[in-house]
Protein backbone atom coordinates (compact mmCIF):
# COMPACT_ATOMS: atom_id res chain seq x y z
CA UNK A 1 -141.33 120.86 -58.48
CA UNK A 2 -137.67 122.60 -58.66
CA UNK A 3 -134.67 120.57 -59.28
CA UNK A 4 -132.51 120.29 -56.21
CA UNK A 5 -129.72 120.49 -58.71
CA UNK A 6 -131.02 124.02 -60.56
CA UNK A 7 -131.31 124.92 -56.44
CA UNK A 8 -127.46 124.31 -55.98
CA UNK A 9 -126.58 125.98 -59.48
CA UNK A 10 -128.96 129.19 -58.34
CA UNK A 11 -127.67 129.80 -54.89
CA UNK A 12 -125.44 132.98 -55.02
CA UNK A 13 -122.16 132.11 -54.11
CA UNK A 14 -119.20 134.37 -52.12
CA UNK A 15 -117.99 137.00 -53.86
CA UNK A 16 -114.12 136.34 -53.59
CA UNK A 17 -113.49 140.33 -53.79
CA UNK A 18 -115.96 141.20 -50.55
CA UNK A 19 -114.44 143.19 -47.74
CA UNK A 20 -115.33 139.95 -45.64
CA UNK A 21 -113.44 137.02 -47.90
CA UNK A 22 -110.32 139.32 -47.82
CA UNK A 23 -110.19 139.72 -44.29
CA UNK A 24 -110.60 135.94 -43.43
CA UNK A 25 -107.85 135.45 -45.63
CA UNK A 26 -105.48 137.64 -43.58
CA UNK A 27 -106.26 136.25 -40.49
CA UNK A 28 -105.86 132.81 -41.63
CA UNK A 29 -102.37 133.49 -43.02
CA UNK A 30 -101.62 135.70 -40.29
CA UNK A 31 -102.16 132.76 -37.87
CA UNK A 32 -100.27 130.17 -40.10
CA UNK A 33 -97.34 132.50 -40.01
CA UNK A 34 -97.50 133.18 -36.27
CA UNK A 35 -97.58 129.30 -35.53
CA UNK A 36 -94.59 128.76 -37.88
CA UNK A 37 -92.64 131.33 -35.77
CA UNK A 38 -93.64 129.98 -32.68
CA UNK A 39 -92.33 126.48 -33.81
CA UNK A 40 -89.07 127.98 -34.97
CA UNK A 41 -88.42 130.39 -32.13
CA UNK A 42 -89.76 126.95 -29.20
CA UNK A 43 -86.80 125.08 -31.31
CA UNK A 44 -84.05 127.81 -31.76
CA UNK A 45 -82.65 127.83 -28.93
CA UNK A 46 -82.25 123.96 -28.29
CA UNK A 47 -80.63 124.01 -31.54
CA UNK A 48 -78.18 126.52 -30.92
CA UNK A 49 -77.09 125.15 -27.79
CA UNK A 50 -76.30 121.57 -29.63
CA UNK A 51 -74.39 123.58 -32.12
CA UNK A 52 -72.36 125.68 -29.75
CA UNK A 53 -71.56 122.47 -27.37
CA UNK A 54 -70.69 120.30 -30.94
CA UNK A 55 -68.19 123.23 -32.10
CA UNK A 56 -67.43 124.17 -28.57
CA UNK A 57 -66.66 120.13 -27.12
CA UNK A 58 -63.71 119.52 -25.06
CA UNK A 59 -63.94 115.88 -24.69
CA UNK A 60 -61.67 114.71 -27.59
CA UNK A 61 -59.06 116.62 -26.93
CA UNK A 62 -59.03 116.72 -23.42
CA UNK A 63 -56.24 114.51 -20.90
CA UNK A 64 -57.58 114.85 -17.99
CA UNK A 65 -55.06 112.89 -16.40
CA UNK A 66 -52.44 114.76 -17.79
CA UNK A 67 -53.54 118.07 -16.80
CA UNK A 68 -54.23 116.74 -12.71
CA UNK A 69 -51.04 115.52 -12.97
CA UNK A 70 -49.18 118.23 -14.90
CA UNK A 71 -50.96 120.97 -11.99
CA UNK A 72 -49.78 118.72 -8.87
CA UNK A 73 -46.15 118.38 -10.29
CA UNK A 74 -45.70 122.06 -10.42
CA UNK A 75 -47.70 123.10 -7.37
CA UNK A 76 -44.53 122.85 -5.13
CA UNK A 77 -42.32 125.90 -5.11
CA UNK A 78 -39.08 124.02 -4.02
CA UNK A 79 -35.79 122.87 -5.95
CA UNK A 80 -36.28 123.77 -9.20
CA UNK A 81 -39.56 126.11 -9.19
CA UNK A 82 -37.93 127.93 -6.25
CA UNK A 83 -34.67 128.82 -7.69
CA UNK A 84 -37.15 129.95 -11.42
CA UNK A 85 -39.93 131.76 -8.41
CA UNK A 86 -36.51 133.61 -7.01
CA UNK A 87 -34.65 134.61 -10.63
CA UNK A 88 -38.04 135.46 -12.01
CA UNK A 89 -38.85 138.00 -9.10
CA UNK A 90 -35.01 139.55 -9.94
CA UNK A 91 -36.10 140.00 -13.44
CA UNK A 92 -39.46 142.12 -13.06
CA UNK A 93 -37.51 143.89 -10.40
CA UNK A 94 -35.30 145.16 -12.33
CA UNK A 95 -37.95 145.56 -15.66
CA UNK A 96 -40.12 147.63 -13.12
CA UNK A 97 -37.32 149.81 -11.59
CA UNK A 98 -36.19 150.52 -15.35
CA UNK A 99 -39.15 150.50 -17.05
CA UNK A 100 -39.10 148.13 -19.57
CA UNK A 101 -41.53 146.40 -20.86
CA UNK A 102 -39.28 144.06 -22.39
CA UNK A 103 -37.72 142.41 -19.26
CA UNK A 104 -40.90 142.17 -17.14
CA UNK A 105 -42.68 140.36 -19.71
CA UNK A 106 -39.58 137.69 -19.74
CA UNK A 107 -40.11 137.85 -15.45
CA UNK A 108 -43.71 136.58 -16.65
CA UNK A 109 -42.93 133.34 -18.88
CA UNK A 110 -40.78 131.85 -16.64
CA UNK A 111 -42.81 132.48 -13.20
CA UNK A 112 -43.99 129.24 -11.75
CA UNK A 113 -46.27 131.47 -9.57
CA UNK A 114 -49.67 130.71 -11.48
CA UNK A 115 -49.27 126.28 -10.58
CA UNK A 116 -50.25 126.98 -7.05
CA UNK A 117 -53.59 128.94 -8.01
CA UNK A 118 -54.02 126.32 -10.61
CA UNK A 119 -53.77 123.81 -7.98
CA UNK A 120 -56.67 125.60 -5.92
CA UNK A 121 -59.29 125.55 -8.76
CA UNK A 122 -58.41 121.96 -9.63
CA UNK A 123 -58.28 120.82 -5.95
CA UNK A 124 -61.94 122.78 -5.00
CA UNK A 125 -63.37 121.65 -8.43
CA UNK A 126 -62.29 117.88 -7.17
CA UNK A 127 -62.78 118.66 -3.86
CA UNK A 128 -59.41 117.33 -3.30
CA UNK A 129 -58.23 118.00 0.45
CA UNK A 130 -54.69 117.22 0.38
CA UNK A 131 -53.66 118.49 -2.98
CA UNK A 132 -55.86 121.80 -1.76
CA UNK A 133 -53.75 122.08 0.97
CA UNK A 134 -50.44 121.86 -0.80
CA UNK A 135 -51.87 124.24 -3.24
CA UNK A 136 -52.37 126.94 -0.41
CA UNK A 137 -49.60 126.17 1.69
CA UNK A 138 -47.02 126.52 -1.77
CA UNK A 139 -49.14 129.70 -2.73
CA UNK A 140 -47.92 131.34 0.72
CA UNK A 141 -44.35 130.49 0.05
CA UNK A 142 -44.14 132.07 -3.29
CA UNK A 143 -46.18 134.69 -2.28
CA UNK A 144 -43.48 135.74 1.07
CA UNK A 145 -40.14 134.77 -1.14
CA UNK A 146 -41.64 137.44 -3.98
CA UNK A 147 -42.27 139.79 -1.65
CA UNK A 148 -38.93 139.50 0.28
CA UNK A 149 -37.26 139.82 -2.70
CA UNK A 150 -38.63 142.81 -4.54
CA UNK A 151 -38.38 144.58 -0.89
CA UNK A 152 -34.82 143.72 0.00
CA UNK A 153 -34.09 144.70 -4.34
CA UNK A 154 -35.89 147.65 -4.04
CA UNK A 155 -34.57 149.12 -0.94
CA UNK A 156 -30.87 149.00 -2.20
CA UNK A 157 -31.38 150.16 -5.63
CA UNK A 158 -29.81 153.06 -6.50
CA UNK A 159 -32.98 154.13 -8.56
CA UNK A 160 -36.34 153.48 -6.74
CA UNK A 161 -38.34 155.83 -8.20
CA UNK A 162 -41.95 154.50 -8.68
CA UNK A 163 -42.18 154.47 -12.77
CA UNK A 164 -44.84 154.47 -14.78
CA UNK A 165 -44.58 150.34 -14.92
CA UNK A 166 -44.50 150.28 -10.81
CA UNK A 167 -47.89 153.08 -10.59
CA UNK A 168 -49.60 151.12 -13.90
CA UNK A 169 -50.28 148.31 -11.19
CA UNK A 170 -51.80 149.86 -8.42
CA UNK A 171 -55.16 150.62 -9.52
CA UNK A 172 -56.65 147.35 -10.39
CA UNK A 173 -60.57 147.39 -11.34
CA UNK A 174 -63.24 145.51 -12.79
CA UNK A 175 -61.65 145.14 -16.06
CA UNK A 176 -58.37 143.07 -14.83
CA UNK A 177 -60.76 140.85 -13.57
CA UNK A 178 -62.10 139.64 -16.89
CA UNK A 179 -58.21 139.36 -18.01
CA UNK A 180 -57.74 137.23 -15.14
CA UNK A 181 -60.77 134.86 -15.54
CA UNK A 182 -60.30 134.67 -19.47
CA UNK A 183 -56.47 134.02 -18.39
CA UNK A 184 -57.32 131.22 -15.93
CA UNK A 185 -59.87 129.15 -18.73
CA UNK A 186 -57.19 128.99 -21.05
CA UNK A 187 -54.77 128.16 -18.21
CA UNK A 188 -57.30 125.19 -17.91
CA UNK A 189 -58.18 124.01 -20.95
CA UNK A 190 -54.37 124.93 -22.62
CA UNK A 191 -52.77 122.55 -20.15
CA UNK A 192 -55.66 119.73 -19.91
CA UNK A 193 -54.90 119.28 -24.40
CA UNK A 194 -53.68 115.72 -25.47
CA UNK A 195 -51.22 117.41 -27.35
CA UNK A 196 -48.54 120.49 -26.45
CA UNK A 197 -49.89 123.79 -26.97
CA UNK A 198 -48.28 127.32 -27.57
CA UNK A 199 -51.13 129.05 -25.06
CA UNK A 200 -49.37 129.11 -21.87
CA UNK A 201 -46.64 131.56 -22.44
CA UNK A 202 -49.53 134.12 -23.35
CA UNK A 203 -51.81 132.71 -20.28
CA UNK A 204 -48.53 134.17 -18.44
CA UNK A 205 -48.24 137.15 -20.01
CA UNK A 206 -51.95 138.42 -20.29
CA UNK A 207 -52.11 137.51 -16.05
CA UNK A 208 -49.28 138.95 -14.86
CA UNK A 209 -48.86 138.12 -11.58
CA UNK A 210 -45.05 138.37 -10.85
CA UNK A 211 -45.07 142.47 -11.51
CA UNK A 212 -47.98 143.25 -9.02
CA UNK A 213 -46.12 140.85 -6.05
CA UNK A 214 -42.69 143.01 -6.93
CA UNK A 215 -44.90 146.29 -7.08
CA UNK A 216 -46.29 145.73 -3.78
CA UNK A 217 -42.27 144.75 -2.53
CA UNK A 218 -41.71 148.56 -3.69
CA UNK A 219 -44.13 149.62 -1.43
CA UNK A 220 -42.99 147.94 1.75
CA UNK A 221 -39.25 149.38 0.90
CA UNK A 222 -40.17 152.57 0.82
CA UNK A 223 -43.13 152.07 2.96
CA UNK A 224 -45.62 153.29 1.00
CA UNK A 225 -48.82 151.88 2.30
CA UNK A 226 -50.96 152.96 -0.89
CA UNK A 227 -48.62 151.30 -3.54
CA UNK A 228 -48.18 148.24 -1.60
CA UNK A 229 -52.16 147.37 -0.96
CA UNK A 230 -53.09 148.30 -4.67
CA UNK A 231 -50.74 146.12 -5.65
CA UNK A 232 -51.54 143.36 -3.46
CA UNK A 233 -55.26 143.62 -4.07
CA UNK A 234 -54.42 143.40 -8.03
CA UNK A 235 -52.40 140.12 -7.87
CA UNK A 236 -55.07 138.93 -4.95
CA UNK A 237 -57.49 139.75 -7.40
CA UNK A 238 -55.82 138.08 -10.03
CA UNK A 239 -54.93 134.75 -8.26
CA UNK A 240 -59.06 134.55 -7.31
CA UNK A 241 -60.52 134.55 -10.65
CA UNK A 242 -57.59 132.22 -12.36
CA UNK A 243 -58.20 129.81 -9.29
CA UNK A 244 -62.33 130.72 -9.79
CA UNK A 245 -62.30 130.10 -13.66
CA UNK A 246 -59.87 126.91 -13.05
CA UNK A 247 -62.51 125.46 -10.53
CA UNK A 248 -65.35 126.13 -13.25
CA UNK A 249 -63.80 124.56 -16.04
CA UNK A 250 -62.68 121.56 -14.07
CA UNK A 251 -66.54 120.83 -13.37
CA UNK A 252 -67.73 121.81 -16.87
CA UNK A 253 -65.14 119.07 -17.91
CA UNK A 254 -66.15 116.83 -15.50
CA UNK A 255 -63.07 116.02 -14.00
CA UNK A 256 -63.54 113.18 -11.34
CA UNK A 257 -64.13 113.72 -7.88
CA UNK A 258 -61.60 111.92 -5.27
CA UNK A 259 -64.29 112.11 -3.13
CA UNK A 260 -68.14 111.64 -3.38
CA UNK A 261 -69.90 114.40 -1.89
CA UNK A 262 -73.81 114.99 -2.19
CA UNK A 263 -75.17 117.15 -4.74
CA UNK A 264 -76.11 119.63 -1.53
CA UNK A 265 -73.01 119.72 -0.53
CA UNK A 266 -71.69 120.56 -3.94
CA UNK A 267 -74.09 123.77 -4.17
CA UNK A 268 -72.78 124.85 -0.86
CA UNK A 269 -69.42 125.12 -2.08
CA UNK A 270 -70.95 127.03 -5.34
CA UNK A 271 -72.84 129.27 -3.01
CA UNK A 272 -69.83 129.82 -0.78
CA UNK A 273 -67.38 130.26 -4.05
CA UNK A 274 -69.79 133.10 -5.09
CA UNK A 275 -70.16 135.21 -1.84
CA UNK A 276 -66.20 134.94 -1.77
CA UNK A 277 -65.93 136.34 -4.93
CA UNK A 278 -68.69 139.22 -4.78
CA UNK A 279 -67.05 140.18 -1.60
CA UNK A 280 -63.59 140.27 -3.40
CA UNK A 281 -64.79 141.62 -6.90
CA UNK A 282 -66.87 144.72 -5.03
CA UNK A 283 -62.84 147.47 -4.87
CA UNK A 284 -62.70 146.70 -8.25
CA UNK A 285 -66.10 147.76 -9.72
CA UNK A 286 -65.60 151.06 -7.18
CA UNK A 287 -62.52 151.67 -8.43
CA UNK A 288 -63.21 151.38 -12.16
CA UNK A 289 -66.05 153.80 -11.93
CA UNK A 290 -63.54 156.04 -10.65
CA UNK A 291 -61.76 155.24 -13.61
CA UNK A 292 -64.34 156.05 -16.29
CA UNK A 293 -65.41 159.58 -14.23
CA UNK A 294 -61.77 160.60 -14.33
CA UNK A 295 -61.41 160.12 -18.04
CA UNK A 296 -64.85 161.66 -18.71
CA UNK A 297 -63.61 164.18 -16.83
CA UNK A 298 -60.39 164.84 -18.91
CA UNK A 299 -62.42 164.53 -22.15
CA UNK A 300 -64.96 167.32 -20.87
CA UNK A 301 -61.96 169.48 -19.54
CA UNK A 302 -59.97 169.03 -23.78
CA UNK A 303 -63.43 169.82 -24.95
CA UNK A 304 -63.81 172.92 -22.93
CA UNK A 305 -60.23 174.16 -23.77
CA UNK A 306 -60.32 173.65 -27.61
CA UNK A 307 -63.84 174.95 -27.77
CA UNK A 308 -62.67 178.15 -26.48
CA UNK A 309 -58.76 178.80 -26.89
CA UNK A 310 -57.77 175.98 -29.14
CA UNK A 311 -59.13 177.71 -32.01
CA UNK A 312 -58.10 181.48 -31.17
CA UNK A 313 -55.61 182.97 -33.62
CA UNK A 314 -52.46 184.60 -32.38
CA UNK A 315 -52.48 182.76 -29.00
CA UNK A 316 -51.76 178.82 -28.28
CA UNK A 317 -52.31 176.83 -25.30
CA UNK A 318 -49.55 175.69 -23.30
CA UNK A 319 -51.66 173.14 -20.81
CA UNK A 320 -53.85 172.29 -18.44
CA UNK A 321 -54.81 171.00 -14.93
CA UNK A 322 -57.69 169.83 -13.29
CA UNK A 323 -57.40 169.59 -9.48
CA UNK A 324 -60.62 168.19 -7.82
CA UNK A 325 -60.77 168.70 -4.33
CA UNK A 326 -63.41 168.30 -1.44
CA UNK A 327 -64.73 171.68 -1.93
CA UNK A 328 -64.24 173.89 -5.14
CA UNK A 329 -62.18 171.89 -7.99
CA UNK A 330 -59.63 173.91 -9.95
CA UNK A 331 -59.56 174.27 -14.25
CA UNK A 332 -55.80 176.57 -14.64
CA UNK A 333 -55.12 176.82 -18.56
CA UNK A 334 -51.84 178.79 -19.36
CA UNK A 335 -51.85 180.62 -22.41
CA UNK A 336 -49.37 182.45 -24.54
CA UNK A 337 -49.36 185.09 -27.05
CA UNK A 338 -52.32 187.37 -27.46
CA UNK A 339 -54.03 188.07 -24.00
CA UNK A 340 -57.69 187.45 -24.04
CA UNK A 341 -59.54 190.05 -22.06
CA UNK A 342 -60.67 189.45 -18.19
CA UNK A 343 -63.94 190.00 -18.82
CA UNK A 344 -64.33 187.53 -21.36
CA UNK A 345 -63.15 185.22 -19.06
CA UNK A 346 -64.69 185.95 -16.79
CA UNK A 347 -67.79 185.38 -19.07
CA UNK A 348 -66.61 181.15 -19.46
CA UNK A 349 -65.99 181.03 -15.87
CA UNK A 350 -69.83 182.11 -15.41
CA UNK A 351 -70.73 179.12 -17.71
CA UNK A 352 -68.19 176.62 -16.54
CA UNK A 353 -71.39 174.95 -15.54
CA UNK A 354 -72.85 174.58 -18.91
CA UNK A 355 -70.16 172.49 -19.59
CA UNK A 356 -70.88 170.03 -16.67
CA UNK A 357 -68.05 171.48 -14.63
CA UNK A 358 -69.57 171.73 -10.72
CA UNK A 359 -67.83 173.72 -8.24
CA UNK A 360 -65.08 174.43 -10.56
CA UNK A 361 -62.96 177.61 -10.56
CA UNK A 362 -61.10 178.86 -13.94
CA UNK A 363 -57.84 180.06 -13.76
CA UNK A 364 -56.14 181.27 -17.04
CA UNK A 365 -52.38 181.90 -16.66
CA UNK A 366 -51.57 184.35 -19.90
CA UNK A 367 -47.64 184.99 -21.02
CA UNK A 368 -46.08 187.84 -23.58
CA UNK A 369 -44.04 184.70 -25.53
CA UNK A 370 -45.11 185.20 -28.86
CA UNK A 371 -45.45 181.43 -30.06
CA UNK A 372 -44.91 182.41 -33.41
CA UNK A 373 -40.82 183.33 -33.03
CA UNK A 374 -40.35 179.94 -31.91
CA UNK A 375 -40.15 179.21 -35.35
CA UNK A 376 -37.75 181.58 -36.33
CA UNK A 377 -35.29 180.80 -32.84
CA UNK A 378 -35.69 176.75 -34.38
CA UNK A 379 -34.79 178.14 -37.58
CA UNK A 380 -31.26 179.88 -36.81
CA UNK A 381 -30.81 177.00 -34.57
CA UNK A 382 -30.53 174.48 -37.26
CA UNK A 383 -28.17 176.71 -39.53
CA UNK A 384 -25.48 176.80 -36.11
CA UNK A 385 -26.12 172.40 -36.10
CA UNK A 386 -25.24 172.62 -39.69
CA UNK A 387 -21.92 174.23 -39.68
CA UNK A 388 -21.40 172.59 -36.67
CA UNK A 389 -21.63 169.29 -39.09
CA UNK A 390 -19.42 170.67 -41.22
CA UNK A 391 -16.27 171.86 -38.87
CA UNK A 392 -16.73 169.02 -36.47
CA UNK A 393 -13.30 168.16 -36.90
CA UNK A 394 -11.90 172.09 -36.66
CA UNK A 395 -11.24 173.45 -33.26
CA UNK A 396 -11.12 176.38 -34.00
CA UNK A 397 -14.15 176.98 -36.81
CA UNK A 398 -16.28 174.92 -33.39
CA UNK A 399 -15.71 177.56 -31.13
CA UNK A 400 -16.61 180.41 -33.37
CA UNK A 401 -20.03 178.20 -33.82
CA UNK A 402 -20.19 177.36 -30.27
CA UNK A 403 -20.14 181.37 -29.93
CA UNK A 404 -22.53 182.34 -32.33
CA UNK A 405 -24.93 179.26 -30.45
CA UNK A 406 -24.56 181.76 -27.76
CA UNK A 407 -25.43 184.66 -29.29
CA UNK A 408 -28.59 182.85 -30.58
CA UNK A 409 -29.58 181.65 -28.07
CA UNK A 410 -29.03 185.47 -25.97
CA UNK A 411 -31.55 187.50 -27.02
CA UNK A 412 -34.14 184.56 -26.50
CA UNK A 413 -33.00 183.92 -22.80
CA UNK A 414 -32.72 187.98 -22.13
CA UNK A 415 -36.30 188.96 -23.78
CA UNK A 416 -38.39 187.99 -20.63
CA UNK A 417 -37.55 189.53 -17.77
CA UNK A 418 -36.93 187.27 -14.83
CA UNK A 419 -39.26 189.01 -12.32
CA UNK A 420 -42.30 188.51 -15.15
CA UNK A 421 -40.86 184.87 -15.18
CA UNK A 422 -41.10 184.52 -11.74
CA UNK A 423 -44.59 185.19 -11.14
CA UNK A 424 -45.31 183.28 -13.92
CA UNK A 425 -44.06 179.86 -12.60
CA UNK A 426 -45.32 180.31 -8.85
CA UNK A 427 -48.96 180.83 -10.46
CA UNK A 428 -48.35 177.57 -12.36
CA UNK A 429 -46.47 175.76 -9.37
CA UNK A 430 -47.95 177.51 -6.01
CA UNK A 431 -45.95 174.19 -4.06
CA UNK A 432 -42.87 175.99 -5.34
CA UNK A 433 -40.45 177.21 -2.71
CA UNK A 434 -37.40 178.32 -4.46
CA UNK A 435 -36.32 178.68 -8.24
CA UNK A 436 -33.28 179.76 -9.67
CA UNK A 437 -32.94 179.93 -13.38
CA UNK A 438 -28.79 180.45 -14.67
CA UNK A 439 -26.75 179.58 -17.25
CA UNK A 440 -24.48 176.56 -16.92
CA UNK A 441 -21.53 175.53 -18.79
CA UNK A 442 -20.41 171.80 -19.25
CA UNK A 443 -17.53 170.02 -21.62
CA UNK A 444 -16.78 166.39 -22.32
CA UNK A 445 -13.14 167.37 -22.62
CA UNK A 446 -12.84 166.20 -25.71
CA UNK A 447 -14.68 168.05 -28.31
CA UNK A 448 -17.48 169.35 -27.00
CA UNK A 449 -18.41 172.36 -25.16
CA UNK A 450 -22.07 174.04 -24.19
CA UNK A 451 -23.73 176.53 -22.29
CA UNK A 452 -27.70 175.98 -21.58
CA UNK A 453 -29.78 177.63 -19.81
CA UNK A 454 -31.01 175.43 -16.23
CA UNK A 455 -34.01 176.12 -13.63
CA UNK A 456 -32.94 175.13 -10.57
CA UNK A 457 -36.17 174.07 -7.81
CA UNK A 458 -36.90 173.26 -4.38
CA UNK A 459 -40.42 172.15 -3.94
CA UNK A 460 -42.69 171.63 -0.78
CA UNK A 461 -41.94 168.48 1.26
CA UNK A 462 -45.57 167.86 0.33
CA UNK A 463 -45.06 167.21 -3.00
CA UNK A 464 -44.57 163.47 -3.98
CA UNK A 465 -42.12 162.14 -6.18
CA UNK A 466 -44.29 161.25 -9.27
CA UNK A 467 -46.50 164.56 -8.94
CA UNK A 468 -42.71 165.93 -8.62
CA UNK A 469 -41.69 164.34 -11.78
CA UNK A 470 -45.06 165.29 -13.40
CA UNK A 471 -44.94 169.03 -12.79
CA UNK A 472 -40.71 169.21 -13.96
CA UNK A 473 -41.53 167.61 -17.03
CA UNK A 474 -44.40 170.44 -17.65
CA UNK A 475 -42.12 173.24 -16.52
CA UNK A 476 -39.50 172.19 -18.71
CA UNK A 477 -41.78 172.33 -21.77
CA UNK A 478 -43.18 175.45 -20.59
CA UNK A 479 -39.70 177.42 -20.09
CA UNK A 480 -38.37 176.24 -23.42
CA UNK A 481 -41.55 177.47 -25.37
CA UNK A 482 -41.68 180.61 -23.05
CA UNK A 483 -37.57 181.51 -23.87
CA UNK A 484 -37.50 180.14 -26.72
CA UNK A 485 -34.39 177.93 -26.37
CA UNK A 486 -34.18 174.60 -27.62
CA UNK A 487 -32.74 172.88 -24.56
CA UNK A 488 -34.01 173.57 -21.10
CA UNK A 489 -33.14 171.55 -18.06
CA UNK A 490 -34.50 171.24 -14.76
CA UNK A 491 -32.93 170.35 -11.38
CA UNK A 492 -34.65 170.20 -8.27
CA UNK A 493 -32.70 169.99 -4.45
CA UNK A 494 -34.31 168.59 -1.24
């Protein structure tokens, strides 16, 4: 009779090393690890969201009384506010006509023209009829006193030229609205602090609204429909997502409602808000993809012309336009020094489309100005300013420099014939109509006499001012490289 214990002691056991052990083991740990990440991932997020709301928690340092009351004291644009509204309207008038950054971003920290829009998020978030009212009706005043005074400031200006501050604000897109929005939370949650904060003066500078309102007063002065609605949509757009981010922080504080009103009802006004605000936001998405292709589009066009005449020795780009138009877009590079061959370009305009140019005729404009004596016309130049240093105080040792200036500055003006000139600038400015190139005297009566050389233009009445502006400033550097002169200036006649 066997032992059950020999039995037990002679039964072969598992050998630890078989393919089959090995692979149990896997799977087991495999499945251990699998429910450990499930557990962490199914916890993660509930954590994270404690964490952000502990760091991110409003309630201890948040008057709500203060901030209802602070809103609805500054709401109404009379007395005081009006008089600010009125001076601070002056001020970016006169920043944007002179183009200073400096005074229209003083126009911005005093404007009481973000309370009102303030007042409309709080009121909807509270659902607040009265104050909502006074909110909108105050909005409308400041809105028609801005506008009458940038119009009436603009038309009697003796400048009123649209500057680069004045055109910077009529092309609103998608991305002013996030300065807006961001703007309008810190607005919020700045002004609803137990204690004074520093935020508001850069709330009013990072929204802006006082230079679009004047902006769109430039338009109606010189009746420029375009100017005027871009820069009405941009402070539109602007006073939407303050009022839109003010209503959203005003529920996520929890602000107290002066009325009670059913959770349905409370969705509709969500659902309402948002189909407001799609509608609104939809220009500004348009308009920024318009945006991004334009500056792809420059990019592509600085890639094409350094890929193949940045780099060429002995000849040196002068510059470039792109003109897109319904049909065939234009690409005209002007060139000077060594001429490239025609049928080498005419080789790149064959594979204008490799470079994802469509519909896109190349024009290259090519000059005799050898770049390289610009150098040596810059170089006798600064021996005349030294001596010129040096005898300031002789009359008679200045003229004989003023002379030799002259001479200098002769051959360089005489070397280019004007009827190669000519045809030069009406390729490079076909809206042309007249030009006149002479050499003008003018004194100070004191001390100081010159002679420069000055192009003289009359351009198609289809030419606007800033394109105007635009294509002087390119002629002028293109003249002085192509004479070689160190001053050139450019006058133009209606």
């Amino acid at each position: 009779m066997t032992n059950p214990s020999e039995e037990k002691r002679n039964t072969p056991k598992a050998d630890p090393a078989s393919p089959a052990s090995e692979a149990e083991m896997v799977k087991s740990q495999l499945s251990r690890n699998l429910g450990l990440l499930w557990r962490i991932l199914t916890i993660l997020p509930g954590f994270l969201w404690k964490l952000l709301m502990l760091v991110a928690d409003l309630t201890e340092t948040t008057d709500k009384n203060r901030a209802i009351n602070a809103i609805k004291e500054g709401i109404k644009i009379k007395g005081y506010n009006m008089w600010i509204l009125g001076a601070s309207a002056v001020i970016a008038c006169i920043g944007l006509d002179q183009d200073s950054v400096a005074v229209i971003i003083g126009a911005m920290l005093i404007s009481p023209l973000m309370s009102p829009i303030l007042g409309i998020g709080l009121s909807v978030g509270m659902y607040d009829k009265d104050t909502l009212r006074d909110s909108l009706k105050n909005f409308l005043i400041a809105i028609c006193l801005s506008l009458t005074i940038s119009t009436i400031y603009f038309w009697i200006t003796p400048l009123g030229e649209l500057t680069p501050q004045l055109a910077a604000r009529t092309k609103p897109n998608l991305l002013d609205v996030g300065v807006a929005f961001f703007g309008g939370v810190a607005g919020i949650v700045a002004g609803s602090r137990k204690d004074i904060t520093n935020a508001i003066p850069g709330v009013a500078i990072a929204t802006a609204l006082m230079p679009p309102v004047c902006t769109a007063g430039f338009g109606l002065a010189h009746f420029n429909m375009g100017v005027f609605f871009g820069a009405f949509y941009l402070f539109f757009l602007n006073a939407v997502f303050i009022a839109l981010s003010t209503f959203l922080m005003v529920r996520f504080l929890d602000f107290p409602l002066v009325q009670r009103i059913s959770s349905n009802f409370l969705r509709r006004i969500f659902g309402v808000v948002t189909v407001f605000v799609l509608i609104i936001v939809v220009p500004s998405v348009i308009l920024l993809v318009q945006l991004v292709k334009e500056h792809s589009q420059k990019r592509n066009v600085e890639t094409f012309v350094k890929m193949n005449f940045g780099a060429r020795e002995g000849t040196k780009v002068m510059g470039w336009e792109y003109q897109p138009t319904d049909s065939t877009n234009y690409l005209r590079i002007t060139l000077a020094g060594d001429f490239i061959p025609q049928p080498e370009i005419d080789t790149l305009a064959a594979h204008l489309s490799d470079h994802n140019f469509k519909n896109t005729s190349l024009k290259v404009v090519q000059t005799k100005f050898d770049p390289t004596k610009l150098n040596e016309y810059d170089s006798e130049m600064e021996q005349v300013r030294q001596i010129v240093e040096l005898n300031n105080e002789q009359d008679e040792r200045q003229q004989i420099v003023i002379d030799s200036l002259l001479k200098l500055l002769g051959p360089a003006r005489d070397t280019v014939p004007f009827a190669d000139l000519k045809k030069e600038i009406k390729s490079l400015y076909p809206e042309l109509r007249k030009f006149s190139l002479t050499k003008m005297a003018s004194t100070d009566f004191q001390n100081k006499d010159e002679t420069h050389l000055t192009a003289v233009l009359k351009w198609d009445k289809s030419v606007k001012d800033k394109a105007r502006r635009e294509k002087e400033k390119t002629m002028r550097e293109f003249l002085v490289h192509r004479l070689g002169v160190d001053t050139m200036y450019v006058m133009h006649f209606d």
